[in-house]
Protein backbone atom coordinates (compact mmCIF):
# COMPACT_ATOMS: atom_id res chain seq x y z
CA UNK A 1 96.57 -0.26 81.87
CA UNK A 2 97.60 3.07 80.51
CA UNK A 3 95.51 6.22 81.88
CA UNK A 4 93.33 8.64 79.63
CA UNK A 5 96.07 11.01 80.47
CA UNK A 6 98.78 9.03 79.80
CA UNK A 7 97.02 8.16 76.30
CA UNK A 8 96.34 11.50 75.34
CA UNK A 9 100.41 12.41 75.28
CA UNK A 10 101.22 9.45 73.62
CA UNK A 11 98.86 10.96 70.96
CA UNK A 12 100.18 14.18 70.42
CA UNK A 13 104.27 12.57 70.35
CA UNK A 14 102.85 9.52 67.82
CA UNK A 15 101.31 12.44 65.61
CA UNK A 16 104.65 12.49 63.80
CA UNK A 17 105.06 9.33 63.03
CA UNK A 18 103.49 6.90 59.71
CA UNK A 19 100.09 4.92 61.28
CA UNK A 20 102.16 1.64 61.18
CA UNK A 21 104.35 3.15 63.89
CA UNK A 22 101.85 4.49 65.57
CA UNK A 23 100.20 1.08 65.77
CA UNK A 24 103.23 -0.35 67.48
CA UNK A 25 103.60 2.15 69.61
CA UNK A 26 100.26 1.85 71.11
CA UNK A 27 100.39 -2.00 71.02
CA UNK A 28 103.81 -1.87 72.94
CA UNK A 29 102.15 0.87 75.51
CA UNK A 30 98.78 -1.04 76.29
CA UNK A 31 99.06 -5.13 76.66
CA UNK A 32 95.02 -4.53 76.92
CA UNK A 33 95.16 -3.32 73.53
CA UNK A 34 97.86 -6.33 72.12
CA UNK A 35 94.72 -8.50 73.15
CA UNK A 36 91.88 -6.92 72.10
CA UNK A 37 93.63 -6.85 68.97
CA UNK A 38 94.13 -11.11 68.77
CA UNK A 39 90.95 -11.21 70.33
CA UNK A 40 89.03 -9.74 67.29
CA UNK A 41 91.47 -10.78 64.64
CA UNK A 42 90.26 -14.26 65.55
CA UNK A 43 86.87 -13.58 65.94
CA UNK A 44 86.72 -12.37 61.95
CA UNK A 45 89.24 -14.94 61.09
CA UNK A 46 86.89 -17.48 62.68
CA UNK A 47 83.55 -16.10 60.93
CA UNK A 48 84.98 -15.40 57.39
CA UNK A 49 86.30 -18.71 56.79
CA UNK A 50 82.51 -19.47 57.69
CA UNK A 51 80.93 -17.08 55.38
CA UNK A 52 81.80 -18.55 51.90
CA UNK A 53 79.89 -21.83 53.40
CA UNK A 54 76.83 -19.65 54.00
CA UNK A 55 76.64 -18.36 50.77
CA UNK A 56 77.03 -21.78 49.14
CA UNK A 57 74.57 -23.25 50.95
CA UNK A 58 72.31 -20.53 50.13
CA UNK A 59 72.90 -20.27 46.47
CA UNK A 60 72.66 -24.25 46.27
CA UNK A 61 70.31 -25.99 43.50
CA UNK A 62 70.08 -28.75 46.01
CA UNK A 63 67.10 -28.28 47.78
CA UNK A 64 67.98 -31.90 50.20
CA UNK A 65 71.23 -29.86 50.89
CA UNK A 66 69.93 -26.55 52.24
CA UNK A 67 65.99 -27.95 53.65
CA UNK A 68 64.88 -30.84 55.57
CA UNK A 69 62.64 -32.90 53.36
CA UNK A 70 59.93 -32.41 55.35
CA UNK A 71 59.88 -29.10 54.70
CA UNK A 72 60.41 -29.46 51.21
CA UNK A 73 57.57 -31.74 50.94
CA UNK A 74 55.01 -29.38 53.05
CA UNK A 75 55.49 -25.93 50.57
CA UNK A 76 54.89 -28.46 47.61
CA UNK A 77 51.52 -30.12 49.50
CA UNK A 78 50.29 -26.38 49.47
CA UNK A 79 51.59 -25.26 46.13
CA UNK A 80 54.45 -23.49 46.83
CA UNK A 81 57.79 -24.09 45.24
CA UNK A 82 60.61 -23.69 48.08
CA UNK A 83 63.48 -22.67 45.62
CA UNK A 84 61.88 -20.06 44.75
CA UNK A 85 61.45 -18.52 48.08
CA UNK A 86 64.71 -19.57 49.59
CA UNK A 87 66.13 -16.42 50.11
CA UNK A 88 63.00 -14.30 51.46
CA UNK A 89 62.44 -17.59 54.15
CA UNK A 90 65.68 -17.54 55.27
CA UNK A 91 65.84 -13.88 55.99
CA UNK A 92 61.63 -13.90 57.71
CA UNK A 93 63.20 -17.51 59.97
CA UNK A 94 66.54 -15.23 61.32
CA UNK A 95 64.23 -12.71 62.30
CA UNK A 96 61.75 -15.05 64.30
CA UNK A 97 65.13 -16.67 65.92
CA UNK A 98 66.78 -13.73 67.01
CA UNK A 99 63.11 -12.26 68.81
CA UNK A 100 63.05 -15.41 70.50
CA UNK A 101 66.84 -15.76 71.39
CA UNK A 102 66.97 -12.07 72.60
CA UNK A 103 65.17 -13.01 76.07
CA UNK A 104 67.49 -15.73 76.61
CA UNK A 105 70.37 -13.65 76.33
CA UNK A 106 68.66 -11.04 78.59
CA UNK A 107 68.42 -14.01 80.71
CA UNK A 108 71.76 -15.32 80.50
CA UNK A 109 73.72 -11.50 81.13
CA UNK A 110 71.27 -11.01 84.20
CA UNK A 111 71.99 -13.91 85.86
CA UNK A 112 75.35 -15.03 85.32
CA UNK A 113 78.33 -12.61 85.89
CA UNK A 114 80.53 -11.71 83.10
CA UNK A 115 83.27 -14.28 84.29
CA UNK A 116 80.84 -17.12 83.58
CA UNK A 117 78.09 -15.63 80.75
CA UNK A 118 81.43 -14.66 78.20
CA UNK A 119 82.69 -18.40 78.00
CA UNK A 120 79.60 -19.33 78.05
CA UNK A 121 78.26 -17.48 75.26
CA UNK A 122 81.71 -18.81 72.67
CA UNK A 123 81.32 -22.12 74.06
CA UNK A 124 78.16 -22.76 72.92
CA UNK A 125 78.88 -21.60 69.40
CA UNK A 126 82.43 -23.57 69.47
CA UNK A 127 79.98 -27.11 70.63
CA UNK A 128 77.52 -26.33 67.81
CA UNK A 129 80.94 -25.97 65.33
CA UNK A 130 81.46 -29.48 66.71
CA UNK A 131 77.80 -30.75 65.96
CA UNK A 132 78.23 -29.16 62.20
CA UNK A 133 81.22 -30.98 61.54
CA UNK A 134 79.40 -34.07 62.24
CA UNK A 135 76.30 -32.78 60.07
CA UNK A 136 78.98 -31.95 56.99
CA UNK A 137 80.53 -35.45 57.43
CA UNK A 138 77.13 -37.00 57.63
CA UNK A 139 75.72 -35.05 54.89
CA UNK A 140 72.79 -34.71 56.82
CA UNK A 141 69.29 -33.07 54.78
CA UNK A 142 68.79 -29.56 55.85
CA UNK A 143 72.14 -28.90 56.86
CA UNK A 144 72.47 -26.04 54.65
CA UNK A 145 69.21 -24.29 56.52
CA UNK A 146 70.81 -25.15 60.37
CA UNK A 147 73.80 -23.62 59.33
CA UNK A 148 72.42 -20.43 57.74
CA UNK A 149 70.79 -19.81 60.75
CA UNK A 150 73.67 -20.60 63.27
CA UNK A 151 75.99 -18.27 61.66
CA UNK A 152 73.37 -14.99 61.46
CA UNK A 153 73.10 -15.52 64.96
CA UNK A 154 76.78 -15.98 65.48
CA UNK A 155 77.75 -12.87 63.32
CA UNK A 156 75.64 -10.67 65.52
CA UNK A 157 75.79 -12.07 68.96
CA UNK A 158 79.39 -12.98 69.40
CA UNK A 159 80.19 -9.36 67.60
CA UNK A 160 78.07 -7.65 70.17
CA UNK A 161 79.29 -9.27 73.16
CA UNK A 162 82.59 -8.60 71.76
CA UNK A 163 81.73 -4.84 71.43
CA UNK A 164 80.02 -5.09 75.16
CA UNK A 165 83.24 -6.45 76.55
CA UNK A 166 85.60 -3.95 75.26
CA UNK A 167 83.70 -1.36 76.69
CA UNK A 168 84.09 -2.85 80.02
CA UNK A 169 88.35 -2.59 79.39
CA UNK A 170 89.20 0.90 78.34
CA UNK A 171 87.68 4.03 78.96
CA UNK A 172 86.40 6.35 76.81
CA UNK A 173 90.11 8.45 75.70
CA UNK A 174 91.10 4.94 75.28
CA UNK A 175 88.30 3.68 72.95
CA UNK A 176 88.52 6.94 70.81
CA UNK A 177 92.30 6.58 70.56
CA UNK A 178 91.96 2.30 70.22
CA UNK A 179 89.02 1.36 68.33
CA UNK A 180 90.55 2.05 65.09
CA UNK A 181 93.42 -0.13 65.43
CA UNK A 182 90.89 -2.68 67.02
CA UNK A 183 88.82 -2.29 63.92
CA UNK A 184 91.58 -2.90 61.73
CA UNK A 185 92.35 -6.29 63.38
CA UNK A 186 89.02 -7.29 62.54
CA UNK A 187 89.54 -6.17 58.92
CA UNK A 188 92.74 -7.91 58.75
CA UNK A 189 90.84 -11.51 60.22
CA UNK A 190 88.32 -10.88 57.00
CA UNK A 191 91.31 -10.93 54.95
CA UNK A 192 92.85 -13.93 56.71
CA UNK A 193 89.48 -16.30 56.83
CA UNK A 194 88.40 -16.96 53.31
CA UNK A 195 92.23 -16.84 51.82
CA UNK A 196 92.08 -19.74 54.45
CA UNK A 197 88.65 -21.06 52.91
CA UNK A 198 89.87 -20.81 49.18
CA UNK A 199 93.09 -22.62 50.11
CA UNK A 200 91.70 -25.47 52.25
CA UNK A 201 88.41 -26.67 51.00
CA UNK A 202 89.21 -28.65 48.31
CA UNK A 203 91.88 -29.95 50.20
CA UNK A 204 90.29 -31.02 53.47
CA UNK A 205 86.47 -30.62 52.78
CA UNK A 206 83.87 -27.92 54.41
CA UNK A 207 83.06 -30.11 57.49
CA UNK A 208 86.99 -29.73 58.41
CA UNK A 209 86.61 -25.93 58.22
CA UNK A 210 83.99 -26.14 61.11
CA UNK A 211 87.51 -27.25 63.35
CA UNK A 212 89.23 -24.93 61.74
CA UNK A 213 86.54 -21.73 63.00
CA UNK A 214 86.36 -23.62 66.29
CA UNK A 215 90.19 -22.96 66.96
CA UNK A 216 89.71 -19.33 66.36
CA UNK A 217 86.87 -19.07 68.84
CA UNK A 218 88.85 -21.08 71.32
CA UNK A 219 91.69 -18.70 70.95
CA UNK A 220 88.93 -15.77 71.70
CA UNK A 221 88.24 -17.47 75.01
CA UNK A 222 91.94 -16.91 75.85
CA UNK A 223 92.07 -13.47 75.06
CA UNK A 224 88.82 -12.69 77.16
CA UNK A 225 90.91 -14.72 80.56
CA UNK A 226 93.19 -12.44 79.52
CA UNK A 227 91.64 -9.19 78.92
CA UNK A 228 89.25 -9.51 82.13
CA UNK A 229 92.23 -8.18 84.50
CA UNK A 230 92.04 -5.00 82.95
CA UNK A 231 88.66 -4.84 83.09
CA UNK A 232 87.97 -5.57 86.62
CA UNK A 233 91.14 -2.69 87.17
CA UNK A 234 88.95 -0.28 85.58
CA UNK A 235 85.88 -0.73 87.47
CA UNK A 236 87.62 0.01 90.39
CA UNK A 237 89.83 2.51 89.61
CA UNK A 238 86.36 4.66 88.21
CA UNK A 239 84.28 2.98 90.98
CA UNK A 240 81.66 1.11 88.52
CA UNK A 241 79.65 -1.09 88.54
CA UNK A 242 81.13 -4.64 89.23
CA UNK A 243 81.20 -6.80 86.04
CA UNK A 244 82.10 -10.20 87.92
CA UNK A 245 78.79 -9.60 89.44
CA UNK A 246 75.29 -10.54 88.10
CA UNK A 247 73.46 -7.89 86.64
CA UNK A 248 70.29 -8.82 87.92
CA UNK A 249 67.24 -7.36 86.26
CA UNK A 250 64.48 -8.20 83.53
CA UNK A 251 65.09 -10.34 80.39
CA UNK A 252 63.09 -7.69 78.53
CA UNK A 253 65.51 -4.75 80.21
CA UNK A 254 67.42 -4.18 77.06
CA UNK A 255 64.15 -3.50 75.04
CA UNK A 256 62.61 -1.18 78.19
CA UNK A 257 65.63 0.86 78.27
CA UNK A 258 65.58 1.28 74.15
CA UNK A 259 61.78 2.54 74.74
CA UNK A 260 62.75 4.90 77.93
CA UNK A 261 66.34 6.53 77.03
CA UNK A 262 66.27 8.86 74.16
CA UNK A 263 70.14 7.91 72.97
CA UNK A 264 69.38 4.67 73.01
CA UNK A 265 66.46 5.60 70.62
CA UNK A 266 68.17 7.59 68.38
CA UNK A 267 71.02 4.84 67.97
CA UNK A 268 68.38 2.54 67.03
CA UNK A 269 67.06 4.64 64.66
CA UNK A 270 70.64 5.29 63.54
CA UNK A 271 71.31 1.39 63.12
CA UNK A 272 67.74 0.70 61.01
CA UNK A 273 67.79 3.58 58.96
CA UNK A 274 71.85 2.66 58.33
CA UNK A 275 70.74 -1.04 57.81
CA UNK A 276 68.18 -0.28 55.54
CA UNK A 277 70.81 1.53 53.20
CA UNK A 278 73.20 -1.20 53.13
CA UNK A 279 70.23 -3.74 52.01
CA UNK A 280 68.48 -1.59 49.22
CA UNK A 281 72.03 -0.80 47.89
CA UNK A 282 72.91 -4.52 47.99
CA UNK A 283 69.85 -6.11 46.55
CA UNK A 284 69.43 -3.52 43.49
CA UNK A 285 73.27 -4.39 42.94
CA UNK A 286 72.47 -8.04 42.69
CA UNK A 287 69.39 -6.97 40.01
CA UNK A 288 71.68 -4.65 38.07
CA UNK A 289 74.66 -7.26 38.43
CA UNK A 290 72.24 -10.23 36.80
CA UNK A 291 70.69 -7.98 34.18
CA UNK A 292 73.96 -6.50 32.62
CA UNK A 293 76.91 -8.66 33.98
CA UNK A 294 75.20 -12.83 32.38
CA UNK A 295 78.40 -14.39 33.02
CA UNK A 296 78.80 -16.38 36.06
CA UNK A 297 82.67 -16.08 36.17
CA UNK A 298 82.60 -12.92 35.59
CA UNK A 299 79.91 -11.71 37.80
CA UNK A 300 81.76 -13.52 40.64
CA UNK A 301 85.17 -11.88 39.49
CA UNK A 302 83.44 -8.54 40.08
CA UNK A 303 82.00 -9.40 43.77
CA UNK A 304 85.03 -10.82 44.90
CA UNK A 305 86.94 -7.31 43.16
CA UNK A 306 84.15 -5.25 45.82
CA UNK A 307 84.82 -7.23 49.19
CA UNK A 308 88.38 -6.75 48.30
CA UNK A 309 88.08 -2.70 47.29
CA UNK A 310 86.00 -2.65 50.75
CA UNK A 311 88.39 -4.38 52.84
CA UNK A 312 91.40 -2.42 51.67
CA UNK A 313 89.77 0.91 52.04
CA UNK A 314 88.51 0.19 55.72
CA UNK A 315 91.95 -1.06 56.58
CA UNK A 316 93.49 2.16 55.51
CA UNK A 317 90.83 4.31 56.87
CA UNK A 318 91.11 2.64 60.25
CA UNK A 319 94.89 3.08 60.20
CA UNK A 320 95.54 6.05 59.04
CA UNK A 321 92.16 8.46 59.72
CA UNK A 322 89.91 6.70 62.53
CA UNK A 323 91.90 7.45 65.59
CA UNK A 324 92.69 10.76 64.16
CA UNK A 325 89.51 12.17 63.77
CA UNK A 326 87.77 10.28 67.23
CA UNK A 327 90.82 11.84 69.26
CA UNK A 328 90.95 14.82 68.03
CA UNK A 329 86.90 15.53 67.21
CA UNK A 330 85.45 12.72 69.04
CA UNK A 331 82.75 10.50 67.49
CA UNK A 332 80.85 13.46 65.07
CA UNK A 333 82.50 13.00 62.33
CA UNK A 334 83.16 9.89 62.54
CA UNK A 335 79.01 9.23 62.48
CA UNK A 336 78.37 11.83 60.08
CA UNK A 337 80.99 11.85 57.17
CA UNK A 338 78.99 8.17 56.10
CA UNK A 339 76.13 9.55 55.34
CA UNK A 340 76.68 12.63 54.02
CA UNK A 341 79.07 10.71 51.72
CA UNK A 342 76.06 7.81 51.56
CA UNK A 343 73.57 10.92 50.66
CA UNK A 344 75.88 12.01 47.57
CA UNK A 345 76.29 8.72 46.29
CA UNK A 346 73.17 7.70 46.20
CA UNK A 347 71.90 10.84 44.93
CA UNK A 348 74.00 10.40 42.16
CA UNK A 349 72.91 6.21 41.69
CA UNK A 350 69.52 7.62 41.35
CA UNK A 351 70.71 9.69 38.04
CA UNK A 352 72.80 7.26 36.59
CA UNK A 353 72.64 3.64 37.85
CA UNK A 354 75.65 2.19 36.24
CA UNK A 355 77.37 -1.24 37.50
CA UNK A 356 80.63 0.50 37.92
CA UNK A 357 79.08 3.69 40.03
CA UNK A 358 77.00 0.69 42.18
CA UNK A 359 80.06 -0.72 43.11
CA UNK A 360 81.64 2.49 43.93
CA UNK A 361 79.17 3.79 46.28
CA UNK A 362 78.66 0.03 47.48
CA UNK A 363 82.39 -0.16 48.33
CA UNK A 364 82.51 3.59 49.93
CA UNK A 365 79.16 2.64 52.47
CA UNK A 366 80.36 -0.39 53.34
CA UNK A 367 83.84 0.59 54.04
CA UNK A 368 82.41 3.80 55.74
CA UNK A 369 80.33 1.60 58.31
CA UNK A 370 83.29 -0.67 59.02
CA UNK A 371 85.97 1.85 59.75
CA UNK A 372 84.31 5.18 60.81
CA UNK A 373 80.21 4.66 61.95
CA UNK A 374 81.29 1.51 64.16
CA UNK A 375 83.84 2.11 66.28
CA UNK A 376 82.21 6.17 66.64
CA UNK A 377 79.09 4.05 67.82
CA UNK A 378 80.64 1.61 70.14
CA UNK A 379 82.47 4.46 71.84
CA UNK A 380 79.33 5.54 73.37
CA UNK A 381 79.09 2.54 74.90
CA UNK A 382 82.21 3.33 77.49
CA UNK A 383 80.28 5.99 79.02
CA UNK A 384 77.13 4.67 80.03
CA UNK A 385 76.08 1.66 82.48
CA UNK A 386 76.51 -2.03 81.56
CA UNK A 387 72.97 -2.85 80.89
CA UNK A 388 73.00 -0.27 78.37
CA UNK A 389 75.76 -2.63 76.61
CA UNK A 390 75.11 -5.99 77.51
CA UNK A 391 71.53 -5.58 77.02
CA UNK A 392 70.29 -2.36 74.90
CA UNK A 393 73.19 -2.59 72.60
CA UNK A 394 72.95 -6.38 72.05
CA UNK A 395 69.19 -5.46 71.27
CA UNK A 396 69.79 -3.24 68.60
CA UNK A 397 72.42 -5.49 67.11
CA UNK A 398 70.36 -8.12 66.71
CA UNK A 399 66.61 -7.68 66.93
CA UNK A 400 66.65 -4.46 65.31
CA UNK A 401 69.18 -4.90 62.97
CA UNK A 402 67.62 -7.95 61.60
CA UNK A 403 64.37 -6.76 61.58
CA UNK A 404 65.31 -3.70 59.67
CA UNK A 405 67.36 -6.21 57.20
CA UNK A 406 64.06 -7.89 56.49
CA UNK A 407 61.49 -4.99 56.45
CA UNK A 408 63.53 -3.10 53.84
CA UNK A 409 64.27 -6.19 51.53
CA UNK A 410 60.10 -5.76 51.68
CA UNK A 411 60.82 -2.47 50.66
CA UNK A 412 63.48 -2.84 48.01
CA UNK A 413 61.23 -5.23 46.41
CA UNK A 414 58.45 -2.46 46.25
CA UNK A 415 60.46 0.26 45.16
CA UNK A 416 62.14 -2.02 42.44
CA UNK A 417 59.12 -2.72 40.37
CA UNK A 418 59.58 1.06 39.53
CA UNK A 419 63.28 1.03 38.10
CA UNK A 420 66.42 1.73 39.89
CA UNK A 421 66.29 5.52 39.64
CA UNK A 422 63.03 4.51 42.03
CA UNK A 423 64.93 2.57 44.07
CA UNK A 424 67.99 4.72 44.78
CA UNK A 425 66.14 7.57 44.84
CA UNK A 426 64.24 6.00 47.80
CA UNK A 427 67.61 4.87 49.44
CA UNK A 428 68.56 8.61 49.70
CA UNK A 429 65.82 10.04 51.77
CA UNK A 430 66.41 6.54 53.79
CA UNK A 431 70.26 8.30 54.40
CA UNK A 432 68.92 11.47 54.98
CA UNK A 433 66.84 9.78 57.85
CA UNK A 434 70.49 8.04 58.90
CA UNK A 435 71.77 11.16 58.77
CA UNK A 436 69.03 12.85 60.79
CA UNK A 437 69.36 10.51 63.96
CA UNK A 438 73.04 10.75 63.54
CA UNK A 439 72.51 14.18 64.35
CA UNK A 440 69.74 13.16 67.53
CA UNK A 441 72.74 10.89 68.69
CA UNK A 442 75.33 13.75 69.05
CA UNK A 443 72.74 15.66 70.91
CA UNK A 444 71.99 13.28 73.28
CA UNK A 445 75.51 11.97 73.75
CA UNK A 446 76.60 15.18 74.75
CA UNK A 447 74.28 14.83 78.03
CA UNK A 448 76.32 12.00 79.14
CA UNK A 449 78.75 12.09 81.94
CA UNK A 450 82.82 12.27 80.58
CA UNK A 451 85.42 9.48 82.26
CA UNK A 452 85.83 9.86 85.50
């Protein structure tokens, strides 16, 4: 593993050459980084291929399909249509999940060292791949529902460990002068994983493309055997805390040391506030998009254009700017270009609401969050105990984020009754509050202790 030092010259000699070289020269220079690189390139590859599913299931006129007829049957025994709730019980049924699945996880990374909890944790979403291929086959009732949940929880979970684990290999130089690239593998797997979806399915049927995920995820157990050398290396070369021991501790520890460190609460704040942007911008898009855009074909067309726009301008960004600015600058701009940039746009939304400007702004805060606001958070991580990670950060990643996702859908829905000016007018003082505890994140972060 290369040293802080040694990264920091390799920086200033790459500063002359195109990102692409630069890319090679760090992947030739750090083996850690080579598979950190597979190991997230997978784990997108592995979830987009997944993700069209999701949305098919959800968007399906086939109630049997997405809802056990049980279910079905009790909404219509009190009155209540199903189909025209889907969306709103999905959402409110993720939420309840991940509060009750957060304990077990506390659980699981107290008592198991990291050795034992990280296969564990992919193996249990590569045996329920196995159980949905059987489901698919089957064409079991309520498969749709099963599945929507399973893959919320697997977005955020095996994302966060993910982010949790990489903290444990490099140090803090390294992660400002890495995550980028790191990023960008992930941007390239979201690339990869529905090209593979939109050239399979019809050819070998959804329940195949449950295998198809599973091989990615085993191939992310191979680069954690791999990868835990270098972690274990670092922990004794900076004398930390031993990650192939048990943590020990509370299952609640994650949410006790949100309430008790003031970082921690500022990056929560950071996360909802940043969350609740990303879902009043998407859901007024969707009401514009069906008032003005009636065409099926055509509104599809101009989604698909958007995820592509997004996942070409992250991919550039992370290349070419990310490692840049968290070298040179370290994580403040990185946190606070997005929403000053999120502030603007919005600002202007709120004047003139047009689909075109939507998908502009839509495109620039997504592509903002992928490339610069993550990896500036997750650099944090490097510098503070594991708990922090394995516990507080998985918190915030899934509890809060979800609950934020579903409190501001709430919220959208209030706003929206008034107009989209409302709306997006709302959504900028909601980025001026991002903004804000961007700001109470730098001051805090400053307090912690550099690499030592």
């Amino acid at each position: 593993m290369s040293s802080p030092a040694c990264t920091g010259c390799c920086m200033s000699a790459a500063g002359r050459t195109t990102p692409l070289l630069r890319l090679k020269q760090a992947l030739g220079e750090s083996p850690a980084l080579l598979w950190s690189f597979l190991y997230f390139f997978c784990l997108l590859s592995g979830y987009y291929v997944l993700r069209p599913v999701r949305e098919a299931m959800a968007a399906s006129s086939d109630m049997r399909t997405l809802f056990p007829q049980g279910l079905i049957d009790w909404f219509a025994g009190h009155g209540i249509a199903l189909q025209d709730f889907t969306l709103q019980f999905l959402f409110s049924c993720v939420f309840v999940i991940m509060l009750v699945l957060q304990p077990l996880y506390g659980w699981l990374v107290s008592r198991y060292p990291r050795r034992v909890f990280l296969p564990l944790v992919y193996g249990f979403f590569i045996v329920t791949l196995l159980v949905f291929y059987v489901m698919f086959n089957a064409g079991v009732p309520g498969r749709g529902m099963a599945f929507f949940f399973w893959i919320a929880v697997y977005n955020l979970f095996a994302v966060a460990v993910f982010w949790s684990f990489m903290a444990d290999v490099f140090s803090n130089a390294q992660a400002r002068a890495y995550y980028g690239y790191i990023g960008a593998a992930g941007t390239l797997g979201a690339f990869l994983g529905p090209l593979i979806t939109s050239t399979l399915v019809e050819r070998v049927g959804i329940a195949n493309l449950m295998l198809v995920s599973a091989g990615f995820l085993l191939a992310c157990m191979v680069c954690i055997w791999r990868l835990r050398p270098w972690a274990v290396q670092r922990e004794r070369e900076q004398k930390l805390v031993d990650g192939e021991q048990p943590m020990g501790g509370s299952v609640i520890d994650g949410l006790k040391l949100i309430a008790r460190e003031p970082l921690l609460r500022w990056l929560t704040l950071m996360v909802v506030f940043g969350v609740g942007v990303g879902t009043m911008l998407y859901n007024e898009q969707a009401s514009i998009v069906r008032r003005m855009i009636t065409d099926p074909a055509a509104s599809t067309a101009f989604y698909s254009r958007i995820d592509l726009a997004v996942n070409a301008l992250t991919l550039v960004v992370q290349l070419g700017l990310t490692r840049w600015l968290l070298s040179r600058f370290g994580i403040a701009p990185a946190l606070l270009i997005p929403g000053f940039a999120i502030i603007v746009g919005f600002s202007v939304l709120a004047a003139s609401p047009l689909p075109l400007m939507v998908a502009m702004v839509q495109v620039m805060t997504r592509a903002s969050e992928f490339s610069l606001g993550k990896p500036a958070r997750e650099t944090i991580y490097t510098r503070v105990d594991r708990q922090w990670r394995y516990k507080a950060g998985a918190a915030i990643d899934t509890v809060f984020y979800r609950g934020a996702d579903i409190t501001f859908a709430w919220v959208h829905k209030g706003l929206s009754l008034f107009g989209s000016h409302v709306v997006f007018a709302g959504g900028t003082l909601v980025a001026i509050f991002m903004t804000l505890s961007a700001l109470g994140v730098l001051r805090e972060e400053k307090k912690l202790p550099r690499d030592r």
